[in-house]
N, C-alpha and C. Protein backbone atom coordinates (compact mmCIF):
# COMPACT_ATOMS: atom_id res chain seq x y z
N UNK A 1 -40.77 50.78 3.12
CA UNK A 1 -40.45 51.34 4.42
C UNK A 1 -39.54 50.38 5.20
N UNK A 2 -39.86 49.19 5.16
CA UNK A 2 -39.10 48.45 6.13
C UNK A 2 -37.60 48.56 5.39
N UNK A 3 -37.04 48.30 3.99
CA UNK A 3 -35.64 48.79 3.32
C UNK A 3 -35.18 50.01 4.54
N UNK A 4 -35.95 50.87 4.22
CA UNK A 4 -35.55 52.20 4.62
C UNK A 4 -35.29 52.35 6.72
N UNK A 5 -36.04 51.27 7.42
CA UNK A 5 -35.85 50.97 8.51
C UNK A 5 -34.82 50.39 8.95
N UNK A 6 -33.97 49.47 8.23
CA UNK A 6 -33.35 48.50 9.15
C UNK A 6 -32.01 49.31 9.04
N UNK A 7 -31.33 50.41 8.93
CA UNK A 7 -30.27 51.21 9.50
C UNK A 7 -30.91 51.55 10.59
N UNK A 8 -31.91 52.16 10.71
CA UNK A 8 -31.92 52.62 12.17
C UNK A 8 -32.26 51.11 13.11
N UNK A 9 -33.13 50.52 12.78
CA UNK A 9 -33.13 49.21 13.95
C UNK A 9 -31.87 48.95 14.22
N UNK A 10 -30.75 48.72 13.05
CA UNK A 10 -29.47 48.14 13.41
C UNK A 10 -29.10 49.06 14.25
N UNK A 11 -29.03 50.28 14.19
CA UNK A 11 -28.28 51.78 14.72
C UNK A 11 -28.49 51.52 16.38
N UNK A 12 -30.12 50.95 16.08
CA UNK A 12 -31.04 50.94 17.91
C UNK A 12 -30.96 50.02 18.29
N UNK A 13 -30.44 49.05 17.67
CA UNK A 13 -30.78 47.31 18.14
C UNK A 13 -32.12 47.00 18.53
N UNK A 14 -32.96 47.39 17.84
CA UNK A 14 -34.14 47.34 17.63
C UNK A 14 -34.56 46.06 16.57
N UNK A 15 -35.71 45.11 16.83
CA UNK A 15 -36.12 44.35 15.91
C UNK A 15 -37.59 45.19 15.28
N UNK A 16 -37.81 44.52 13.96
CA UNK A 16 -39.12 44.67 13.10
C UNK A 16 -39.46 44.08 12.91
N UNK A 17 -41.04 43.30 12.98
CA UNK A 17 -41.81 42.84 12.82
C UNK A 17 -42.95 43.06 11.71
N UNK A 18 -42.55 42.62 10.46
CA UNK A 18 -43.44 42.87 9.36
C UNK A 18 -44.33 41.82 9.60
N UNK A 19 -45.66 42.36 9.42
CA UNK A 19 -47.54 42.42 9.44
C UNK A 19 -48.24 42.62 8.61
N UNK A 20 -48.44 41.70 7.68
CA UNK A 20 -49.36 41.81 6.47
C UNK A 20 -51.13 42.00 7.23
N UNK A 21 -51.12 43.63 6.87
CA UNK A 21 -52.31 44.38 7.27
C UNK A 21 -53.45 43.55 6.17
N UNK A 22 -53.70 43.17 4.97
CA UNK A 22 -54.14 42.16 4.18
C UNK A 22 -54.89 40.99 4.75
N UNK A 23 -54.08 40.44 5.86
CA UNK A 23 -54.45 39.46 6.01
C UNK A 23 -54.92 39.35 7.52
N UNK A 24 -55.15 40.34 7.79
CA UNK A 24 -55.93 40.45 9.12
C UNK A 24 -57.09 41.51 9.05
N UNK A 25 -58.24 41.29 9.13
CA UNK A 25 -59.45 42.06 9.04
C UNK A 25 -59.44 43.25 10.18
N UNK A 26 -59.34 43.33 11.18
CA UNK A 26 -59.11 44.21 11.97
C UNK A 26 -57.87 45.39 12.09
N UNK A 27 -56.47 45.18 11.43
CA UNK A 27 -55.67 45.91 11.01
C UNK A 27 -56.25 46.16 9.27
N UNK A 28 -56.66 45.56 8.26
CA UNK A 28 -56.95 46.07 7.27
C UNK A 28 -58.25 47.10 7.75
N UNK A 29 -59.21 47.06 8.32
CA UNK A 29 -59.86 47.83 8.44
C UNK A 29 -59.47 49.43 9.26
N UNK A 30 -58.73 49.08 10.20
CA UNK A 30 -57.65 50.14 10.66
C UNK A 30 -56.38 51.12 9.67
N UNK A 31 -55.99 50.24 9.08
CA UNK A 31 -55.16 50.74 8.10
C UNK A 31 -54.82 50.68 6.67
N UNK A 32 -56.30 49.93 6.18
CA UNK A 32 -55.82 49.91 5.16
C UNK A 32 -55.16 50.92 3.98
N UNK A 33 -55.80 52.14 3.89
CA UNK A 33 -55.21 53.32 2.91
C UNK A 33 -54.21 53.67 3.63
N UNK A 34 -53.17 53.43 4.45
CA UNK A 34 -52.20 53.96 5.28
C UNK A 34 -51.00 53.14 5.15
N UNK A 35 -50.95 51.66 4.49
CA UNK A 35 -50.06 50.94 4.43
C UNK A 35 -49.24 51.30 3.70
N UNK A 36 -47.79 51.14 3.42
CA UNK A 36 -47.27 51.00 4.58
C UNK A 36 -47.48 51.90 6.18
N UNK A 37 -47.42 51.45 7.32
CA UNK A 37 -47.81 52.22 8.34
C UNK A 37 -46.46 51.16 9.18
N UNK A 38 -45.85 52.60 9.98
CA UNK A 38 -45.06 51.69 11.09
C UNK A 38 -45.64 52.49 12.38
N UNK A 39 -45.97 51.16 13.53
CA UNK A 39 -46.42 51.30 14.69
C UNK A 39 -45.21 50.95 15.74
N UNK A 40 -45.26 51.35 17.16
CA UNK A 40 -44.55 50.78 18.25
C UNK A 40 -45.91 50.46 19.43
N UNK A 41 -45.88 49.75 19.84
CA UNK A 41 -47.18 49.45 20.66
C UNK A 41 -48.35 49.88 20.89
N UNK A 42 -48.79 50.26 19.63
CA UNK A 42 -49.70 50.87 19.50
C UNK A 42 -49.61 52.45 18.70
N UNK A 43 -48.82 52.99 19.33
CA UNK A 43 -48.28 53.84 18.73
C UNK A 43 -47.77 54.68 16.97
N UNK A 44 -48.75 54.93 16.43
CA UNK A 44 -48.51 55.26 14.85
C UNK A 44 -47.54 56.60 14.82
N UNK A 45 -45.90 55.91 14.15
CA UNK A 45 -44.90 56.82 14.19
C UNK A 45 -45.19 57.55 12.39
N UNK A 46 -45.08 56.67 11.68
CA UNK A 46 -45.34 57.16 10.20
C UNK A 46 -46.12 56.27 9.46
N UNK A 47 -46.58 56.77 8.12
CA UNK A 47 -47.56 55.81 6.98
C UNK A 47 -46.87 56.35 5.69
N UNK A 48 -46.92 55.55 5.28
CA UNK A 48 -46.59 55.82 3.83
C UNK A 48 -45.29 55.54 3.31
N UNK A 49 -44.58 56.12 3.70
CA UNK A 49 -42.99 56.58 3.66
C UNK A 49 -42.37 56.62 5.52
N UNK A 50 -41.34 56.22 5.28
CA UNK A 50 -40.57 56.21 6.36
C UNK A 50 -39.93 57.77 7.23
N UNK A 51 -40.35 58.52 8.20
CA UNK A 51 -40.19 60.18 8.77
C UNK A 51 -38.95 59.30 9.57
N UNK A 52 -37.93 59.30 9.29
CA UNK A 52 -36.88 59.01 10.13
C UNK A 52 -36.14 59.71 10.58
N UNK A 53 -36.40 60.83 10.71
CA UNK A 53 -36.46 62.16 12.00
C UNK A 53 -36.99 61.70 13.30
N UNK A 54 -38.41 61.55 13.14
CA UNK A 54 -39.45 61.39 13.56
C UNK A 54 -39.17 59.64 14.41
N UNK A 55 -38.73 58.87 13.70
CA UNK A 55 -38.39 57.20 14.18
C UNK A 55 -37.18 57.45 14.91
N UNK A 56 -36.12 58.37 14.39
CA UNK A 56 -34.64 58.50 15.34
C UNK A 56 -35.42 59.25 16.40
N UNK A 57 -35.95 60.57 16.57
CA UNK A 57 -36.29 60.98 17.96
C UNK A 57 -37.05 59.99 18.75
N UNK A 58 -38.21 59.29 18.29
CA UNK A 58 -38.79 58.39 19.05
C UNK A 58 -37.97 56.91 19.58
N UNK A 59 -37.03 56.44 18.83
CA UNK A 59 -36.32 55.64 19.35
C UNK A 59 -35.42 56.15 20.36
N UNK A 60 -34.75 57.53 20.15
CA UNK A 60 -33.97 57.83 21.03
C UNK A 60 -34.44 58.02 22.18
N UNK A 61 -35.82 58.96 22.65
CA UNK A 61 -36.49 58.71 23.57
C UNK A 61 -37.01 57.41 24.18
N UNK A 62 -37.59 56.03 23.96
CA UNK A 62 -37.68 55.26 24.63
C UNK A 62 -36.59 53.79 25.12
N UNK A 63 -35.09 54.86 24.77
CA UNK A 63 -34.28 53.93 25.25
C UNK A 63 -34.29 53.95 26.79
């Protein structure tokens, strides 16, 4: 997922912050069957695979 992210971060000037869910007990317990999972502050946009429909409308909205 993150491959498949960084056109649109570049597109948004947006940074990513990769989070090994592994190595934190409280996100592995949150997500573990969901990883890959991309969040924005809380916010769960997609899991698995990258909905970059779904990441372009939501980026476009909180510009």
């Amino acid at each position: 997922m993150e491959l498949a992210l960084r056109p649109l971060a570049t597109e948004f000037g947006v940074g990513v912050d990769v989070v090994d869910v592994d190595a934190n007990p409280e996100l592995e317990a949150l997500y573990d069957q969901l990883v890959p999972v991309l969040l924005h502050h809380g916010t769960e946009l997609c899991h698995y695979f990258l909905d970059e429909a779904k990441v372009r409308d939501y980026l476009s909205e909180i510009r």
